[in-house]
Protein backbone atom coordinates (compact mmCIF):
# COMPACT_ATOMS: atom_id res chain seq x y z
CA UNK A 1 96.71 65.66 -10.37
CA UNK A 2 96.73 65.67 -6.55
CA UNK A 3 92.96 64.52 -6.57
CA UNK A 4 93.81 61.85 -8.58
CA UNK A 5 96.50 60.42 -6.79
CA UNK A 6 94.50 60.85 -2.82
CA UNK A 7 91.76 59.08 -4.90
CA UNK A 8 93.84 56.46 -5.89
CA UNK A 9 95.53 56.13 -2.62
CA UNK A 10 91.95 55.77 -0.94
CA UNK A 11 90.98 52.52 -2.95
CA UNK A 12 94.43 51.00 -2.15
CA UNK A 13 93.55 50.91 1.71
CA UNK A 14 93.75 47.32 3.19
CA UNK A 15 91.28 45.14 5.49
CA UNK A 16 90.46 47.24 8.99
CA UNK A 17 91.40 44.69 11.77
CA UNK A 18 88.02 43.83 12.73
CA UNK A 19 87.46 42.66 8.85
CA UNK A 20 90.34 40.44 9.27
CA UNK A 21 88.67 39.20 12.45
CA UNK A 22 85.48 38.28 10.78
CA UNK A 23 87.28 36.40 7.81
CA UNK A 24 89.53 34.56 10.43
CA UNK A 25 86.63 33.51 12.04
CA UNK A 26 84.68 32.18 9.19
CA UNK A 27 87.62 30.47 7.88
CA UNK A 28 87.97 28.73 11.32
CA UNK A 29 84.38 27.91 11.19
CA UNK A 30 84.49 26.61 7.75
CA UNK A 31 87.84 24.62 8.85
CA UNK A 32 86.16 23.18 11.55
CA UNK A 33 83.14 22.11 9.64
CA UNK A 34 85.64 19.91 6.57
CA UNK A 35 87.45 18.43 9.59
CA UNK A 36 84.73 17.35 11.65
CA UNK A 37 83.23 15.94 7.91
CA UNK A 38 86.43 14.10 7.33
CA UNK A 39 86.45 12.75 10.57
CA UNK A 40 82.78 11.18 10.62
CA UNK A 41 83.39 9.98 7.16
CA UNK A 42 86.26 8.19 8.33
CA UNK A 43 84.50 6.84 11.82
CA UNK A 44 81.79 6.31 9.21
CA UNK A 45 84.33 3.81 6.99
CA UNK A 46 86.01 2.34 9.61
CA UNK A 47 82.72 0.96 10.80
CA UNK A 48 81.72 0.07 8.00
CA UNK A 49 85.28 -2.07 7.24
CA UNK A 50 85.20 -3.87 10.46
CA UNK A 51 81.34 -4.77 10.16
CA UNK A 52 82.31 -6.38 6.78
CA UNK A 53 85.20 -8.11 8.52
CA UNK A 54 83.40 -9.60 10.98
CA UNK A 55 80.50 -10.90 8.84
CA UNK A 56 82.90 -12.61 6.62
CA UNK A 57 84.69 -14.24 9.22
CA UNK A 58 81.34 -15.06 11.01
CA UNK A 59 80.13 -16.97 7.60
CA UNK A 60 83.56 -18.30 7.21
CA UNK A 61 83.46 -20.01 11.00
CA UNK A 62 79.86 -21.46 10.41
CA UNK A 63 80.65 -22.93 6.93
CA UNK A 64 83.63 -24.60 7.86
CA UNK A 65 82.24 -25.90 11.12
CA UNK A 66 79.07 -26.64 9.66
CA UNK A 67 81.13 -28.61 6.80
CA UNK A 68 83.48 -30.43 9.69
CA UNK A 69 80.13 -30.90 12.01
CA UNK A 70 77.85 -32.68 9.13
CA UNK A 71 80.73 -34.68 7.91
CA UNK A 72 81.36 -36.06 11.75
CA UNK A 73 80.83 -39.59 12.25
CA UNK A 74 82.03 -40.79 8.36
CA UNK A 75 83.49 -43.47 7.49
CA UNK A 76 85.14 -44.29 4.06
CA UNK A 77 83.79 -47.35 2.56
CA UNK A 78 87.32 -48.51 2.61
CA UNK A 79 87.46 -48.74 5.92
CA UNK A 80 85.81 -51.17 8.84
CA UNK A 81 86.11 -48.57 11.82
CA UNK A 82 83.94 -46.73 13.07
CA UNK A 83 83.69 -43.84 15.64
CA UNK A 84 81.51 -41.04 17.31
CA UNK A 85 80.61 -38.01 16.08
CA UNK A 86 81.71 -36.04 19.01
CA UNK A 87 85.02 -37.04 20.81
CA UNK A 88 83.74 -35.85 24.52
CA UNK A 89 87.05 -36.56 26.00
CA UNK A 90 88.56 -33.21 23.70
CA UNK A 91 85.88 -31.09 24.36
CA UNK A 92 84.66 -29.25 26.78
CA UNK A 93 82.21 -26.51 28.70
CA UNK A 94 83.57 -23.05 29.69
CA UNK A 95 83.89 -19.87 28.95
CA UNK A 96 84.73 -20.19 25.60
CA UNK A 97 83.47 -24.21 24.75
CA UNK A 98 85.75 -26.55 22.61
CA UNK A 99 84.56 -29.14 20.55
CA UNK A 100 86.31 -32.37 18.80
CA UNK A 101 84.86 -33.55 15.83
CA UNK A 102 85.55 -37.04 14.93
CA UNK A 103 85.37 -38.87 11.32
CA UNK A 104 87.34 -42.15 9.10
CA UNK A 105 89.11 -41.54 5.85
CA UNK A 106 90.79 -43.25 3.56
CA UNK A 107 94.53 -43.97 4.33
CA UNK A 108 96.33 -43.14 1.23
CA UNK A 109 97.99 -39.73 2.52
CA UNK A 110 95.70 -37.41 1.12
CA UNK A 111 92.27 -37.44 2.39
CA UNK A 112 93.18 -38.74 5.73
CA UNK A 113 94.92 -35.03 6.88
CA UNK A 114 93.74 -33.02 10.13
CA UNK A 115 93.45 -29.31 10.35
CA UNK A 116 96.81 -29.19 10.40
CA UNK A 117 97.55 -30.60 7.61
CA UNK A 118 99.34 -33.38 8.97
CA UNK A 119 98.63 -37.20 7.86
CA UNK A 120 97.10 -39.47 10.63
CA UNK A 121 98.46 -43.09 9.97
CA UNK A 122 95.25 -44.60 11.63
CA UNK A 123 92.36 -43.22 9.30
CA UNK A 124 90.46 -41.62 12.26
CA UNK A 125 90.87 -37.73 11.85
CA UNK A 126 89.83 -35.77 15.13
CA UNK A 127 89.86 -31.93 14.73
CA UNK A 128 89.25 -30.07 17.61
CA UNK A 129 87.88 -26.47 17.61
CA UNK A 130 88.24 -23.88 20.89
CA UNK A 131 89.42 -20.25 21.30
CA UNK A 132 93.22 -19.39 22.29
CA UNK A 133 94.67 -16.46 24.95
CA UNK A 134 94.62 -14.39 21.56
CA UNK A 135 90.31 -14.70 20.98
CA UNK A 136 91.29 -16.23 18.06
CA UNK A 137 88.87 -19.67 16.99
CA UNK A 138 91.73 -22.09 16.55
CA UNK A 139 91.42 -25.59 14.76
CA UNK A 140 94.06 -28.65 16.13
CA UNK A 141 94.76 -31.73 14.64
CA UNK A 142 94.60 -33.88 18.44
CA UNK A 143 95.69 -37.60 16.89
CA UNK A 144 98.96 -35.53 15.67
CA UNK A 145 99.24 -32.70 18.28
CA UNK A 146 100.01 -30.30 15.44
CA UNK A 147 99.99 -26.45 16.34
CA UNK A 148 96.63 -24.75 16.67
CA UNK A 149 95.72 -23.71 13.18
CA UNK A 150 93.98 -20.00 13.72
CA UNK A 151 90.85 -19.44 11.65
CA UNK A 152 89.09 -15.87 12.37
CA UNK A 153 90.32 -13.46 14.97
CA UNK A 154 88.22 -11.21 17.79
CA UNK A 155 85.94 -14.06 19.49
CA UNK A 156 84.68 -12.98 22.67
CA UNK A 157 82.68 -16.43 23.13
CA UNK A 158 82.37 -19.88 21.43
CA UNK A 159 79.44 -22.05 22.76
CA UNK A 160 78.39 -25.14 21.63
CA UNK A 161 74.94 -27.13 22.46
CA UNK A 162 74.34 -30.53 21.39
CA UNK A 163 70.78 -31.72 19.97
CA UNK A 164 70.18 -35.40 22.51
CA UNK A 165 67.90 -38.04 21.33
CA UNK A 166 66.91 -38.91 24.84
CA UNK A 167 64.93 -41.89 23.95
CA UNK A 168 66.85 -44.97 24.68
CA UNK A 169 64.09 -47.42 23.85
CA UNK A 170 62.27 -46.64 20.99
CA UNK A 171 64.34 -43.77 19.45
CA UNK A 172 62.12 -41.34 16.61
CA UNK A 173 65.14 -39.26 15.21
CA UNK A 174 64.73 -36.26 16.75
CA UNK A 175 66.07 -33.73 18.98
CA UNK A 176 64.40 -33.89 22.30
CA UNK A 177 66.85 -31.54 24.50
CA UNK A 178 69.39 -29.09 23.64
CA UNK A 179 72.45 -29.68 26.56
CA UNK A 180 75.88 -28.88 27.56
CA UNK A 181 78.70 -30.89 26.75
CA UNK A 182 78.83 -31.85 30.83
CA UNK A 183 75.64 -32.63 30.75
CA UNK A 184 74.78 -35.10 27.67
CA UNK A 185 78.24 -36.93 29.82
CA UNK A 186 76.76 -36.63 32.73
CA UNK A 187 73.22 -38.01 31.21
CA UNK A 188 75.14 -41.10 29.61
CA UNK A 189 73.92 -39.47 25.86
CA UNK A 190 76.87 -39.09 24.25
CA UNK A 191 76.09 -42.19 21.55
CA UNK A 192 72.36 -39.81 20.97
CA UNK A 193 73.87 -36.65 19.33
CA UNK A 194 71.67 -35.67 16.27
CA UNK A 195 73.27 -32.08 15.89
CA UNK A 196 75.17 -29.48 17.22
CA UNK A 197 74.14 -25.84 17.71
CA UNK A 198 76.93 -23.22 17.85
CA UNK A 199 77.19 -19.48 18.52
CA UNK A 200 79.93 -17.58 18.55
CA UNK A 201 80.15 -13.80 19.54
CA UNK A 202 82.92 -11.68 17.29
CA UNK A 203 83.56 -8.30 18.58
CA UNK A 204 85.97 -5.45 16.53
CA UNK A 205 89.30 -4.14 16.82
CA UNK A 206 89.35 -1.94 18.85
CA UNK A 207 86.70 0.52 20.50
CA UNK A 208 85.12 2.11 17.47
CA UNK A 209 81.89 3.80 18.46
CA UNK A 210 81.44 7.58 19.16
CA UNK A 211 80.27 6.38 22.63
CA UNK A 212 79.19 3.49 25.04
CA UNK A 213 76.48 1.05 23.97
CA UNK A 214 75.04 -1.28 26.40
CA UNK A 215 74.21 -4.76 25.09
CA UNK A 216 73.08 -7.57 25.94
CA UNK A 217 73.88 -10.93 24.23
CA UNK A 218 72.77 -14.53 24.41
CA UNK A 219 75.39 -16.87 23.17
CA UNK A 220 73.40 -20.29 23.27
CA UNK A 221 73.06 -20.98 27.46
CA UNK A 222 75.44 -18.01 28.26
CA UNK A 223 74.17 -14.66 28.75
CA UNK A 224 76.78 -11.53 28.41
CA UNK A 225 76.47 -7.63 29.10
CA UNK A 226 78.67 -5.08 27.98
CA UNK A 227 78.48 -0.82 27.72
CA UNK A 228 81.63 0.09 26.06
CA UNK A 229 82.75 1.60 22.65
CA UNK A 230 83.36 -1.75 21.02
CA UNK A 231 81.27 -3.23 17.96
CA UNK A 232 79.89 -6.86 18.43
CA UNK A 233 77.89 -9.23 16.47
CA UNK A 234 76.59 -12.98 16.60
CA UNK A 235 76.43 -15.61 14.69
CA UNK A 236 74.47 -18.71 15.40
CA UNK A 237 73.53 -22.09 13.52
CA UNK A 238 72.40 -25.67 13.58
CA UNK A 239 74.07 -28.22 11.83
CA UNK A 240 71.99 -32.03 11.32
CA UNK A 241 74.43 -34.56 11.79
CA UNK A 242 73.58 -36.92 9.25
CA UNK A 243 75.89 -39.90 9.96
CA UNK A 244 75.49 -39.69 14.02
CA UNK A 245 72.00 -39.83 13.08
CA UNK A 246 72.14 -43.02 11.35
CA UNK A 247 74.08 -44.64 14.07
CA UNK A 248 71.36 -43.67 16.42
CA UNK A 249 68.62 -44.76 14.35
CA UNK A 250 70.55 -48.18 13.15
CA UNK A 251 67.40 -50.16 12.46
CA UNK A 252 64.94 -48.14 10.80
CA UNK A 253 62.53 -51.09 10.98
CA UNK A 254 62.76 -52.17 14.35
CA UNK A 255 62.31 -47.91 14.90
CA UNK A 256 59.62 -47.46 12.88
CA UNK A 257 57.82 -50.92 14.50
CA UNK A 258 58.39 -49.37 18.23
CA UNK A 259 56.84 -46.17 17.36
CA UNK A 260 53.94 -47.95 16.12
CA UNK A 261 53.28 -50.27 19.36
CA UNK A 262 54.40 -53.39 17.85
């Protein structure tokens, strides 16, 4: 009987303390391992999510530019005014370019609304687009004054290049020069715009990377450098202005007989 009980009192002996050791070990190792998984899956998604934002509200800025860009220079039918395509005097070069966009509607209250939404009495809608304190690209109604009318968030540059007919005499339709908005003033071109090139630079929110990345970035004519944690991408596209383009090229005939000598 007293074998049977040291027996049994042998098999009930616990862990020795370097056992316990080992296991705490492994367990820390194996603890380590799920965390450091869970935390480069999540890096992995967050990236992910803010690439996805920014290409949406990339595409989102170029459609509804491009939309407001080709439609510049309109006119209703019901209407006898006409305007420019580009209001020079509301945009400008910088840092971060603006640009006013100019078209006529019909006044019956509907069509003939800004950006902001507001109704413009006179027919002649003129939205201007440009990038607040907050990087955000901001549309404003300037015939009403409205408030700036945010579209997409995290711009870290808005450029915008104009396509110049620089033919005065015997004009052929296309775009000779790419320029600044100071310099198609400056040149006395403002009546030649064909189309308009923009670029805009959206970065994320927030630095998201595991470490710095040095980039380099051409936004139209302005160059930029960074080397931080922070995702970036850019968007760029050229819009044809169809009704500037008519305005320049006004008779066809007498266009088509200068390029031909006569």
């Amino acid at each position: 009987m007293r074998r049977i009980n040291q027996s049994f009192a042998k098999k009930q002996q616990g862990f020795s303390l370097v056992e316990l050791m080992i296991a705490g070990v492994l367990g820390l190792l194996l603890l380590g391992g799920v965390i450091q998984l869970f935390l480069g899956s999540n890096q992995n998604y967050t990236m992910q999510d803010e690439l996805a934002a920014m290409q949406e509200d990339g595409r989102f800025a170029l459609m509804f530019l491009g939309d407001q860009i080709e439609m510049a220079g309109w006119t209703d039918p019901s209407s006898t005014q006409v305007v420019s395509a580009v209001d020079f005097l509301n945009s400008s070069d910088g840092a971060n370019d603006s640009v006013a966009l100019s078209y006529v509607r019909a006044i019956n209250g509907t069509d003939n609304r800004d950006c902001n939404g507001d109704v413009v009495g006179s027919g002649i809608v003129t939205n201007q687009f440009s990038v607040n304190a907050n990087n955000e690209l901001v549309c404003t109604g300037i015939t009403t004054g409205g408030d700036p009318q945010p579209l997409i968030s995290g711009v870290e540059s808005f450029q915008v290049l104009y396509g110049v007919e620089t033919e005065r005499v015997c004009p052929d339709g296309a775009v000779d020069r790419y320029m600044t908005r100071d310099e198609v003033n400056a040149a006395g071109l403002t009546g030649q715009i064909l189309s308009v090139r923009i670029g805009l630079l959206l970065a994320s929110d927030g630095e998201i990377l595991q470490q710095d990345l040095a980039e380099n970035f051409q936004v139209l004519d302005q160059p930029l450098d960074y080397n931080d944690k922070t995702l970036r991408r850019l968007f760029m596209e050229t819009v044809f202005m169809p009704n500037s383009a008519f305005n320049v090229l006004v008779n066809s005939d007498a266009a088509v007989k200068c390029m031909s000598g006569f």
